[in-house]
Protein backbone atom coordinates (compact mmCIF):
# COMPACT_ATOMS: atom_id res chain seq x y z
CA UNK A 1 -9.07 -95.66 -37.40
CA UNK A 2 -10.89 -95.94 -40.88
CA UNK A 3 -13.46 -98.25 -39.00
CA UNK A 4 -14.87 -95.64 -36.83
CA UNK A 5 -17.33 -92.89 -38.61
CA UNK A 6 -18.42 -91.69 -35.49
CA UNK A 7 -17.66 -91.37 -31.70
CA UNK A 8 -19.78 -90.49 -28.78
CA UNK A 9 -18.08 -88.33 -26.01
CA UNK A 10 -18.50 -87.74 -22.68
CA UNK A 11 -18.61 -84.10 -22.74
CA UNK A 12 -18.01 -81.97 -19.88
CA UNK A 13 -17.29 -78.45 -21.46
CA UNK A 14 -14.07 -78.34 -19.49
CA UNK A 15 -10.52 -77.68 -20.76
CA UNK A 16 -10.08 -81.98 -21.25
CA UNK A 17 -13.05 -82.76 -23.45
CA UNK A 18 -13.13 -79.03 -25.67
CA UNK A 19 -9.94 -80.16 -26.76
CA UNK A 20 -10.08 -83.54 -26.80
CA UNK A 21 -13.56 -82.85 -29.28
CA UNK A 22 -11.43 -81.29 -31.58
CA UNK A 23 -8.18 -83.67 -31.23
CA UNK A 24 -10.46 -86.35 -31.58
CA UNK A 25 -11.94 -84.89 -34.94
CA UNK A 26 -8.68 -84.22 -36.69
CA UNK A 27 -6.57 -87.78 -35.50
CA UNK A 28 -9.46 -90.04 -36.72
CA UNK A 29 -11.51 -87.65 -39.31
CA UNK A 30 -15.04 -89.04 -37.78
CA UNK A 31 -18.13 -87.46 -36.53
CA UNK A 32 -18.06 -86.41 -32.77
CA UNK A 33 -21.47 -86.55 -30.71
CA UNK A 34 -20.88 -84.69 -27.63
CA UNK A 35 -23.05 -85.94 -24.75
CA UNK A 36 -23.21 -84.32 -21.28
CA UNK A 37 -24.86 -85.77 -18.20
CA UNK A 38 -26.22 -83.55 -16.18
CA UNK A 39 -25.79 -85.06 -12.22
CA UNK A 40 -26.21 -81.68 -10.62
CA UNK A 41 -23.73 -79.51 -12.33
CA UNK A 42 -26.20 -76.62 -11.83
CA UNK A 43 -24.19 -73.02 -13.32
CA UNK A 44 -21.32 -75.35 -15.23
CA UNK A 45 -23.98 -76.69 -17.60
CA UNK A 46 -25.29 -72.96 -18.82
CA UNK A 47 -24.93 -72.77 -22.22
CA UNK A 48 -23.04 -76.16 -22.94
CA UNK A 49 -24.82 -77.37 -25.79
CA UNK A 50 -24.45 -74.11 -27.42
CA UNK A 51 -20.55 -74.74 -26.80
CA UNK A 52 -19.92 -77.87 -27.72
CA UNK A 53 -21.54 -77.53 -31.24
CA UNK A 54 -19.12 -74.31 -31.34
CA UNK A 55 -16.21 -76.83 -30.76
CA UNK A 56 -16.99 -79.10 -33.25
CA UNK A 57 -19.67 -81.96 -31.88
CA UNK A 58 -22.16 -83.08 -34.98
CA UNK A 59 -24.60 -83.28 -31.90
CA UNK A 60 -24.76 -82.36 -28.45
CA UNK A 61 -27.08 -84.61 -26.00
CA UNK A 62 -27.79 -82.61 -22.35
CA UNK A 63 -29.71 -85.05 -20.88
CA UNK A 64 -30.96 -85.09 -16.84
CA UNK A 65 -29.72 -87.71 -15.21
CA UNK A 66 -30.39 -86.27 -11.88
CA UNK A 67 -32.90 -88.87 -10.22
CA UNK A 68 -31.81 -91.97 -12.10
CA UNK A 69 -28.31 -90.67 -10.19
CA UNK A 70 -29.91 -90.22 -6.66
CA UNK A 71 -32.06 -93.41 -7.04
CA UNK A 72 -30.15 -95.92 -8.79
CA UNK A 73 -26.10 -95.08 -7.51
CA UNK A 74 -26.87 -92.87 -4.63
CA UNK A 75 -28.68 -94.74 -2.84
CA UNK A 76 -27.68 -97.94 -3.18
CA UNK A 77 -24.57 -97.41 -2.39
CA UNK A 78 -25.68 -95.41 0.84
CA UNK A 79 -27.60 -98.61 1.92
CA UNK A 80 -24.44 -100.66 1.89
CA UNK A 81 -23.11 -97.85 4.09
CA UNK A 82 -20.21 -97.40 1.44
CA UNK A 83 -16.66 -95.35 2.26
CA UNK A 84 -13.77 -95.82 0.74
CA UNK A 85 -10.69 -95.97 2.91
CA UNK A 86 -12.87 -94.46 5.86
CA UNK A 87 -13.59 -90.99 4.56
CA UNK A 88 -14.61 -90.90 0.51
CA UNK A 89 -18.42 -91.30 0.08
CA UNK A 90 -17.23 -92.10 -3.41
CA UNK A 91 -19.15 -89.27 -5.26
CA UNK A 92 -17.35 -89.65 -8.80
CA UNK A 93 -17.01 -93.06 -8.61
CA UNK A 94 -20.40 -93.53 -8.52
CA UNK A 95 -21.14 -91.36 -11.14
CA UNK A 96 -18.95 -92.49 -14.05
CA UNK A 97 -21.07 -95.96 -14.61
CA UNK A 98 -24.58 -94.05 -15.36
CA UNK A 99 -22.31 -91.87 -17.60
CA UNK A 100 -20.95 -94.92 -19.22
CA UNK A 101 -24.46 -96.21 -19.36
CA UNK A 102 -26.13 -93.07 -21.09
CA UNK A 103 -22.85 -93.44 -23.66
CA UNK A 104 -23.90 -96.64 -24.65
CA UNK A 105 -27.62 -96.09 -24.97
CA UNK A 106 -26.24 -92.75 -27.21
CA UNK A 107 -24.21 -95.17 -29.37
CA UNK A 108 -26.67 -97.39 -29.96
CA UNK A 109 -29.04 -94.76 -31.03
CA UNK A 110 -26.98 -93.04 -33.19
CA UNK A 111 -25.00 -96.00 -34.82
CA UNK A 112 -21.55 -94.93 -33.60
CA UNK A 113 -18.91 -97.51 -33.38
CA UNK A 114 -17.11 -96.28 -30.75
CA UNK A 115 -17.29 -94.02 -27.04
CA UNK A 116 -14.87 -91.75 -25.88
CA UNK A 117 -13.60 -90.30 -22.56
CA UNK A 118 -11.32 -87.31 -20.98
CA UNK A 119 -9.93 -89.42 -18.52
CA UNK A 120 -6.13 -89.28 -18.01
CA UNK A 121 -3.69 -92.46 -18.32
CA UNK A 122 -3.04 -91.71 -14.59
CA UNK A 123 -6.37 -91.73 -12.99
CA UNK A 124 -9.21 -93.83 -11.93
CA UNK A 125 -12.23 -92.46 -14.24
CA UNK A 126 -10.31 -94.51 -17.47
CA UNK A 127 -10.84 -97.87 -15.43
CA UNK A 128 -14.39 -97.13 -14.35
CA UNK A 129 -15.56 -95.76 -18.28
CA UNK A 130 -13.76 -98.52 -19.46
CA UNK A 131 -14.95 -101.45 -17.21
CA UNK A 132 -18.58 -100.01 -17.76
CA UNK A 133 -18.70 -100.36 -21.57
CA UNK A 134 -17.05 -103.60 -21.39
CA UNK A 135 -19.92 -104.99 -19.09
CA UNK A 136 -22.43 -103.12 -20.81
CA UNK A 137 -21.50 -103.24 -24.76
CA UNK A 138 -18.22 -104.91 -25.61
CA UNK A 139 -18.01 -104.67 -29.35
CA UNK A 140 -17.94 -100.57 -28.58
CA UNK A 141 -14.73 -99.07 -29.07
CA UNK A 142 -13.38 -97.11 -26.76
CA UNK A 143 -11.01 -93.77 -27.52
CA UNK A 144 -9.21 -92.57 -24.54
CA UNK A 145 -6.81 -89.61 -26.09
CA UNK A 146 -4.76 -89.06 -22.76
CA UNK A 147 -3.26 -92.50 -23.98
CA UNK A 148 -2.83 -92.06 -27.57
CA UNK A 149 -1.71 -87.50 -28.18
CA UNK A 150 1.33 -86.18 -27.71
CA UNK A 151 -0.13 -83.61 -25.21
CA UNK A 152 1.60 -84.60 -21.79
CA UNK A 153 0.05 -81.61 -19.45
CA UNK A 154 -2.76 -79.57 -18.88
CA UNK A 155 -0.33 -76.54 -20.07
CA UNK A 156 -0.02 -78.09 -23.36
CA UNK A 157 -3.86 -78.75 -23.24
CA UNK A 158 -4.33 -74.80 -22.83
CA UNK A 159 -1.94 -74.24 -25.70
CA UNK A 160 -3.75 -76.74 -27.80
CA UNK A 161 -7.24 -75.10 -26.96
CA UNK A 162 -5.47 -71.55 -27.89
CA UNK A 163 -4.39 -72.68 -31.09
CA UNK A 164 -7.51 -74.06 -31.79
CA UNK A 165 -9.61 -70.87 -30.67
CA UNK A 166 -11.23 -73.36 -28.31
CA UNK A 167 -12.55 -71.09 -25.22
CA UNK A 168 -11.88 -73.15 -21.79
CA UNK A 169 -12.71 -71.95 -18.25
CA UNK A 170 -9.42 -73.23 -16.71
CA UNK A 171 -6.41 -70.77 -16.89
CA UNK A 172 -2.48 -71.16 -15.38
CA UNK A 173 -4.26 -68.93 -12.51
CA UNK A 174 -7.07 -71.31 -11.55
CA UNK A 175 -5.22 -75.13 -12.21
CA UNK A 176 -7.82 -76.94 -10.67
CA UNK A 177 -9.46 -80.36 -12.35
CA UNK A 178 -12.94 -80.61 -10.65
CA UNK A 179 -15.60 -82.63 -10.89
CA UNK A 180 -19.28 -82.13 -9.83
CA UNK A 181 -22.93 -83.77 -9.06
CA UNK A 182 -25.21 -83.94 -6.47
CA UNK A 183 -23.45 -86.14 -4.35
CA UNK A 184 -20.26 -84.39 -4.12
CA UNK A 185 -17.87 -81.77 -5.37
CA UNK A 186 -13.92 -82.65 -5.57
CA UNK A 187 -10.76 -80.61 -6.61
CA UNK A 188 -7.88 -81.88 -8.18
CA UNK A 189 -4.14 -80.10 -9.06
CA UNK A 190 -2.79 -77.07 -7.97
CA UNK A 191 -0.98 -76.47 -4.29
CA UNK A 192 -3.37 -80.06 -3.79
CA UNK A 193 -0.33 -82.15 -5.76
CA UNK A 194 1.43 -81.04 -2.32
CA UNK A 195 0.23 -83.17 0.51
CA UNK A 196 1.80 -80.53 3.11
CA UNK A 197 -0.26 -77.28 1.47
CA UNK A 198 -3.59 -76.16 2.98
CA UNK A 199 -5.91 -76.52 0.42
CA UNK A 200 -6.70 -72.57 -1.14
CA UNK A 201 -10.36 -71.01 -0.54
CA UNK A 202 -10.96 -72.10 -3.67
CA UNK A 203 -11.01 -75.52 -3.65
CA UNK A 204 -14.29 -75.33 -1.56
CA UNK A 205 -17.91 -74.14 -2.96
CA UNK A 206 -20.74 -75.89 -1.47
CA UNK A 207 -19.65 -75.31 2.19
CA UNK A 208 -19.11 -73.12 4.42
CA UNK A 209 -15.37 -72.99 6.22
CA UNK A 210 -16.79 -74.60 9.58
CA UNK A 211 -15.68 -71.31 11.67
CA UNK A 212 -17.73 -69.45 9.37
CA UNK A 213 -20.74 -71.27 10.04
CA UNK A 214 -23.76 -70.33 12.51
CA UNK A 215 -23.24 -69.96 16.02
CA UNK A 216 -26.40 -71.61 16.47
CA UNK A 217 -27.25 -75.42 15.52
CA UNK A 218 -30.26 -76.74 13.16
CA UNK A 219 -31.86 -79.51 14.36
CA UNK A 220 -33.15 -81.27 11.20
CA UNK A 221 -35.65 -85.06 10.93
CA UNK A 222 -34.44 -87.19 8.11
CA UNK A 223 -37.31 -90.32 7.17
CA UNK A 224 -36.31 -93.37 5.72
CA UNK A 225 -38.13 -96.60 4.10
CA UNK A 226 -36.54 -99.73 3.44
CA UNK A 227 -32.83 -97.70 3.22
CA UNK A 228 -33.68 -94.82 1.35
CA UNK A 229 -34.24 -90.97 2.99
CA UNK A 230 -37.74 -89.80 1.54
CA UNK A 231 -38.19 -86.80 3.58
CA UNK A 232 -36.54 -83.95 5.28
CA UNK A 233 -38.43 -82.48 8.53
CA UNK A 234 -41.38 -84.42 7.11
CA UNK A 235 -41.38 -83.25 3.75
CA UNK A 236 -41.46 -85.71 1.42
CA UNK A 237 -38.83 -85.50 -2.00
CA UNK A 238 -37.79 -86.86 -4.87
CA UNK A 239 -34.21 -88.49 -4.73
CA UNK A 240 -32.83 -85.58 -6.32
CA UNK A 241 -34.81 -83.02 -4.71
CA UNK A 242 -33.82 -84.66 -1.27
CA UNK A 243 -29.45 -84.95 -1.91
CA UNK A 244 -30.11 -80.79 -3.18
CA UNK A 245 -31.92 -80.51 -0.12
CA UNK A 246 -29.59 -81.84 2.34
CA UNK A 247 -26.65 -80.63 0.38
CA UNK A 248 -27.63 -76.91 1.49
CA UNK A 249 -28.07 -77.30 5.28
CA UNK A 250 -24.83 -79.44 5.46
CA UNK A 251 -23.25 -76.40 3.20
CA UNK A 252 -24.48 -74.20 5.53
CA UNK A 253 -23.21 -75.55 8.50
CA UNK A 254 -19.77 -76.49 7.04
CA UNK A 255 -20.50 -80.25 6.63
CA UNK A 256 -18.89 -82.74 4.68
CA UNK A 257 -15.39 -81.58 3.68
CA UNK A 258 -12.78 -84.35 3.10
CA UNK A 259 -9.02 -83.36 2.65
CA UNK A 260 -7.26 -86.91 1.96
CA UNK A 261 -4.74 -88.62 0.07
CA UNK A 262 -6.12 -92.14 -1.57
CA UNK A 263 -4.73 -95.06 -3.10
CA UNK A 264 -5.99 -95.16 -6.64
CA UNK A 265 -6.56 -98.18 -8.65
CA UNK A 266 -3.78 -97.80 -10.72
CA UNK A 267 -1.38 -98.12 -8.10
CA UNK A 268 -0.38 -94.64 -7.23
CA UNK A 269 -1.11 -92.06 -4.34
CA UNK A 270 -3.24 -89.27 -5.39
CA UNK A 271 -4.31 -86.30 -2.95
CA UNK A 272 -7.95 -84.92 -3.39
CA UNK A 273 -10.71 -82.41 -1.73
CA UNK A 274 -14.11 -83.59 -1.58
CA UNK A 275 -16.97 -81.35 -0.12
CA UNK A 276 -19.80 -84.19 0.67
CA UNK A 277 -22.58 -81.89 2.60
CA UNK A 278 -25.53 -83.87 2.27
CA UNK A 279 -24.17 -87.24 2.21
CA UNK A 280 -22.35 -86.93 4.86
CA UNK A 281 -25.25 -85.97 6.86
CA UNK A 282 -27.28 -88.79 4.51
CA UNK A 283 -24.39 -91.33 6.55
CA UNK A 284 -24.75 -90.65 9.55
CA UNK A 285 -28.37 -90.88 10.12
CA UNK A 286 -28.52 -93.58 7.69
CA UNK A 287 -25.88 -95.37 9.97
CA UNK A 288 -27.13 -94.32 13.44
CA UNK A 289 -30.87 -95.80 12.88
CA UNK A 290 -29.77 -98.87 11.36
CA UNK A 291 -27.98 -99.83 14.99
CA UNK A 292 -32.37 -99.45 15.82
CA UNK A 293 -33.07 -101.61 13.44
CA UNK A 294 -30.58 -104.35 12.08
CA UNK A 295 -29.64 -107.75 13.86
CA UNK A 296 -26.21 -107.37 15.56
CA UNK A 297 -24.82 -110.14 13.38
CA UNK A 298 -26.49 -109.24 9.81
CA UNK A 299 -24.92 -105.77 10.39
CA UNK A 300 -21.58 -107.04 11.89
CA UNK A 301 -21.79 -109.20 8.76
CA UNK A 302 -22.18 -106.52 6.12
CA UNK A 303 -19.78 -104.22 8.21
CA UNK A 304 -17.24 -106.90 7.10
CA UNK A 305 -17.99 -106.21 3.26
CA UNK A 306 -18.22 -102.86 3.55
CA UNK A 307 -14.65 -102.64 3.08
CA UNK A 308 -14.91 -104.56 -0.41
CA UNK A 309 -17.89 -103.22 -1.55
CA UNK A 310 -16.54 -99.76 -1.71
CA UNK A 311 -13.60 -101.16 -3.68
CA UNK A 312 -15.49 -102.76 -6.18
CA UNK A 313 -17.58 -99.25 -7.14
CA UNK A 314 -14.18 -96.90 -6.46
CA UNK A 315 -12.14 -99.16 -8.93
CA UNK A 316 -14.90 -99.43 -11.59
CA UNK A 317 -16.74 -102.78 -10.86
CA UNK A 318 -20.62 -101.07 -10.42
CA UNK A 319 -21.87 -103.32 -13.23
CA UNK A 320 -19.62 -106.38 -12.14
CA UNK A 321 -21.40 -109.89 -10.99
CA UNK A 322 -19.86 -109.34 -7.28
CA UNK A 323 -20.83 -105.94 -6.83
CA UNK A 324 -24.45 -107.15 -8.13
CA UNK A 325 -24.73 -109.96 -6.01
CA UNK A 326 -23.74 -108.13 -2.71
CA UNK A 327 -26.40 -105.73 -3.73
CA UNK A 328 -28.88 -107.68 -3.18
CA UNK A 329 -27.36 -109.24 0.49
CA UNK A 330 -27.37 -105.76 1.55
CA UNK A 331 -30.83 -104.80 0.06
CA UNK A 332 -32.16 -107.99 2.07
CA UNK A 333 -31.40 -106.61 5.18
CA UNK A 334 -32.33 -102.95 4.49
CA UNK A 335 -36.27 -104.08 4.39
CA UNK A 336 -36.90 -103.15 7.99
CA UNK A 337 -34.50 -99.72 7.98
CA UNK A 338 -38.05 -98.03 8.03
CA UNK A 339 -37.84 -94.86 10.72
CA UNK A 340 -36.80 -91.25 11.61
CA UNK A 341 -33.61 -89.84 12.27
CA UNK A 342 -33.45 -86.21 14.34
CA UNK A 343 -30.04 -84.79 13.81
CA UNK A 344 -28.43 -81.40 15.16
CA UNK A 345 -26.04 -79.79 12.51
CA UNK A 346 -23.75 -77.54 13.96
CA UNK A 347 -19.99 -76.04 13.03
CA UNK A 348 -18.72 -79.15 9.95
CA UNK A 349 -20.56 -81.71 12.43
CA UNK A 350 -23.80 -83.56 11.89
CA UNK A 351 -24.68 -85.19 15.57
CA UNK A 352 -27.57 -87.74 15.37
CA UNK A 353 -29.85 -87.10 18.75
CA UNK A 354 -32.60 -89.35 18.79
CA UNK A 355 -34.25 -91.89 16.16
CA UNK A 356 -37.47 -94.49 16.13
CA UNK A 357 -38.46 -97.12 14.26
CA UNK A 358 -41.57 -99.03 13.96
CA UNK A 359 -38.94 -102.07 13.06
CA UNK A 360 -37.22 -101.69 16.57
CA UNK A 361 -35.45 -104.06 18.15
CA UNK A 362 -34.38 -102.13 21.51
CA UNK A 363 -36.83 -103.39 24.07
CA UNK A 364 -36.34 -100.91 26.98
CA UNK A 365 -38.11 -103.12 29.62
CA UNK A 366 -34.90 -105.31 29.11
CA UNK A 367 -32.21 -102.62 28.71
CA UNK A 368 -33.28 -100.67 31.50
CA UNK A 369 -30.77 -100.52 34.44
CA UNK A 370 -34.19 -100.04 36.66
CA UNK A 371 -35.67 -103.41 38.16
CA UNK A 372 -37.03 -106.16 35.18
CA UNK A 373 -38.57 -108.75 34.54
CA UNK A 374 -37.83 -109.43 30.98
CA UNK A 375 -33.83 -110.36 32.20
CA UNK A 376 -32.52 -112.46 34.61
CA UNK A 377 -29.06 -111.40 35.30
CA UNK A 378 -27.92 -114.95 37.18
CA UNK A 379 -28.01 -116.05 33.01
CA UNK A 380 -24.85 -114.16 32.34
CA UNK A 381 -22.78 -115.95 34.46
CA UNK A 382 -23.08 -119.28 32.23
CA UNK A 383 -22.94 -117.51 29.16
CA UNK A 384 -19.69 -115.88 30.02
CA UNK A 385 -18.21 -119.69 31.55
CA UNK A 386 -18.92 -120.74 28.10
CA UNK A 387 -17.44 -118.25 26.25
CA UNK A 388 -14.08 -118.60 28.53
CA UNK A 389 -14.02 -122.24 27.80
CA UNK A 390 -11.19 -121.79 25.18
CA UNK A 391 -9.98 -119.42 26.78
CA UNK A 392 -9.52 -121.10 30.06
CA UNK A 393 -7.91 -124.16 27.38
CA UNK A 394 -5.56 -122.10 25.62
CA UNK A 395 -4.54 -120.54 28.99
CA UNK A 396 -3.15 -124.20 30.17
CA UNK A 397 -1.68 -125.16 27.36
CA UNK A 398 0.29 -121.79 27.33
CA UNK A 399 1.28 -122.86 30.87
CA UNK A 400 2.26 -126.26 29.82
CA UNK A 401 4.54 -124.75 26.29
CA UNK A 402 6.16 -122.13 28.94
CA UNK A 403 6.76 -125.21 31.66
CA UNK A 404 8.72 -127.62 28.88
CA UNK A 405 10.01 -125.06 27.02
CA UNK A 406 11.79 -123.53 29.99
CA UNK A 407 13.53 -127.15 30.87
CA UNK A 408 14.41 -127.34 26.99
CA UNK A 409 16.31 -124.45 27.65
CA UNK A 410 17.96 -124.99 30.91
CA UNK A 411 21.58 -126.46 32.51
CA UNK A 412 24.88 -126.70 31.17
């Protein structure tokens, strides 16, 4: 403890980090800089610099992270086509390693010896803070209080911030942990911890409840280049600008909520909410014009990896040599994802109707079920004899096995 003089903290300005600030103060008796990220809090940033100076922090970095966020995570990711488990667009998890990042870069600057994080011994977030700094600056220390107080709930937090006249937004009433950027909004705790219990109208805030929606469908046009959107209905937009931009017609059509229960790193089952509006519209158009544009087997390929690739950024592997190296595989084959997507949002769904590409490769004059001269059909009956030539193997030999084993088995 006497070795570190000062910490740098990833500061939210939630009930975790105002009391971990403090906690963090009084167990090791070193300066605390308090640095928040701002990924597209919006409203939960107001005033947070002010606050965490009230709390304690020698310092308090609010720095806008917003495009480096959309461009450098976001989108990457979005190229490889990245879920997690099928429905989880991975919104925090891509998040925590710019955090991580910025924490470093503060630490440098300000000569601390060592970060710290709110993340609890139970979750994901300690791996993928954790991980980060390792990659990024090993000789950093690294204070994770969940694993070191004597504070075992979010109760005793609140009793902890009372005692300390820290002020926190979360009360007994309102239990949920949340977390929020541009890419996604998810909800923790409360009548969640029960798999069975319909999730409360407050665990959703950047969509509409699909019911509620409009009776009447948006068709919107989403551009890409190389991979990456760059304009809605021909407008052209920053990264950030763009994911703000898609988040509010997918909130106001319903779009994007995820009720799930995941298999965390750590081993455990953990049930969460995730409201993904303009990613999940960013998905599917991203997905629908890449079957316009990608070889069957290059896509089939990186279909395969998929799977891995969203492991390695859900369980805290972003700055990892694998996750690197498939990057640039994938980014390879993005080059000709060049095109326009037309998309009808209507009632939670986002329903891609048409898309072009000057990259095509569907040839109509050979796809067409009308008369052509670009396919001659007699072809396919080869191809399919020599695809049925194992087939047409194995099928004998199965004869044969059933033939001997059958007298193995026979008389008395």
């Amino acid at each position: 403890m006497s070795a570190i003089n000062k910490v740098v903290l990833a500061y939210s300005g939630g009930l975790d980090t105002s009391v971990i600030l403090t906690w963090i103060k009084q167990a090791y008796g070193c300066e605390v800089i308090a640095l928040t990220a701002d990924l597209g809090q919006e409203e939960e940033l107001d005033g947070i610099e002010e606050k965490a100076v009230a709390t304690g922090a020698s310092k308090a970095y609010v720095e806008n992270l917003q495009e480096e966020f959309a461009r450098d995570f976001v989108f990457p990711a979005f190229r490889a086509g990245a879920i997690y488990e099928g429905r989880y667009l991975l919104g925090t998890s891509l998040a925590r390693p710019l955090i991580t990042k910025r924490l470093v870069e503060v630490a440098r600057q300000e000569s601390a010896q060592a970060i710290a994080h709110g993340a609890t011994g139970k979750g994901n977030d300690q791996v993928r803070f954790e991980l980060t700094c390792m990659a990024l600056a090993p000789d950093l220390k690294i204070i994770a209080p969940w694993r070191e107080w004597d504070l075992r709930s979010r109760t005793d937090l609140i009793e902890f911030a009372q005692q300390n006249d820290i002020p926190v937004p979360v009360t007994q009433e309102k239990p949920y942990s949340s977390d929020r950027n541009l890419l996604h909004l998810s909800f923790e705790g409360g009548e969640l911890e029960d798999p069975w219990a319909e999730p409360g109208r407050a665990s959703y805030m950047l969509s509409r409840p699909p019911e509620e929606a409009p009776d009447e469908p948006e068709t919107i046009s989403l551009d890409f280049e190389a991979g990456d959107p760059v304009a809605v209905n021909g407008q052209r937009l920053s990264p950030a600008s763009l994911m703000k931009r898609l988040n509010e017609l997918g909130g106001k059509h319903g779009i994007g909520r995820v009720d799930m229960v995941e298999n965390r790193f750590v081993g455990m089952k953990s049930r969460g909410v995730y409201e993904t509006p303009g990613g999940t519209i960013l998905h599917a158009a991203h997905r629908d014009l890449e079957g316009l544009c990608l070889d069957r087997e290059a896509m089939h390929l990186r279909d395969s990896l998929v799977p891995e690739y969203a492991r390695m950024i859900y369980n805290g592997f972003w700055y990892a040599p694998e996750r690197l190296s498939l990057q640039q595989l994938i980014d390879a084959g993005q080059k000709r994802v060049t095109g326009t997507v037309r998309i009808k949002l209507y009632k939670g769904q986002a329903y891609p109707l048409g898309r072009r590409s000057q990259y095509s490769m569907y040839n109509p004059a050979m796809a067409t079920f009308e008369e052509d001269t670009e396919y001659d059909q007699k072809d396919a009956a080869g191809f399919i004899r020599l695809q049925g030539l194992r087939l047409v193997a194995n099928a004998s030999a199965e004869h044969l096995y059933a033939k001997g084993s059958g007298n193995r088995g026979g008389g008395a």
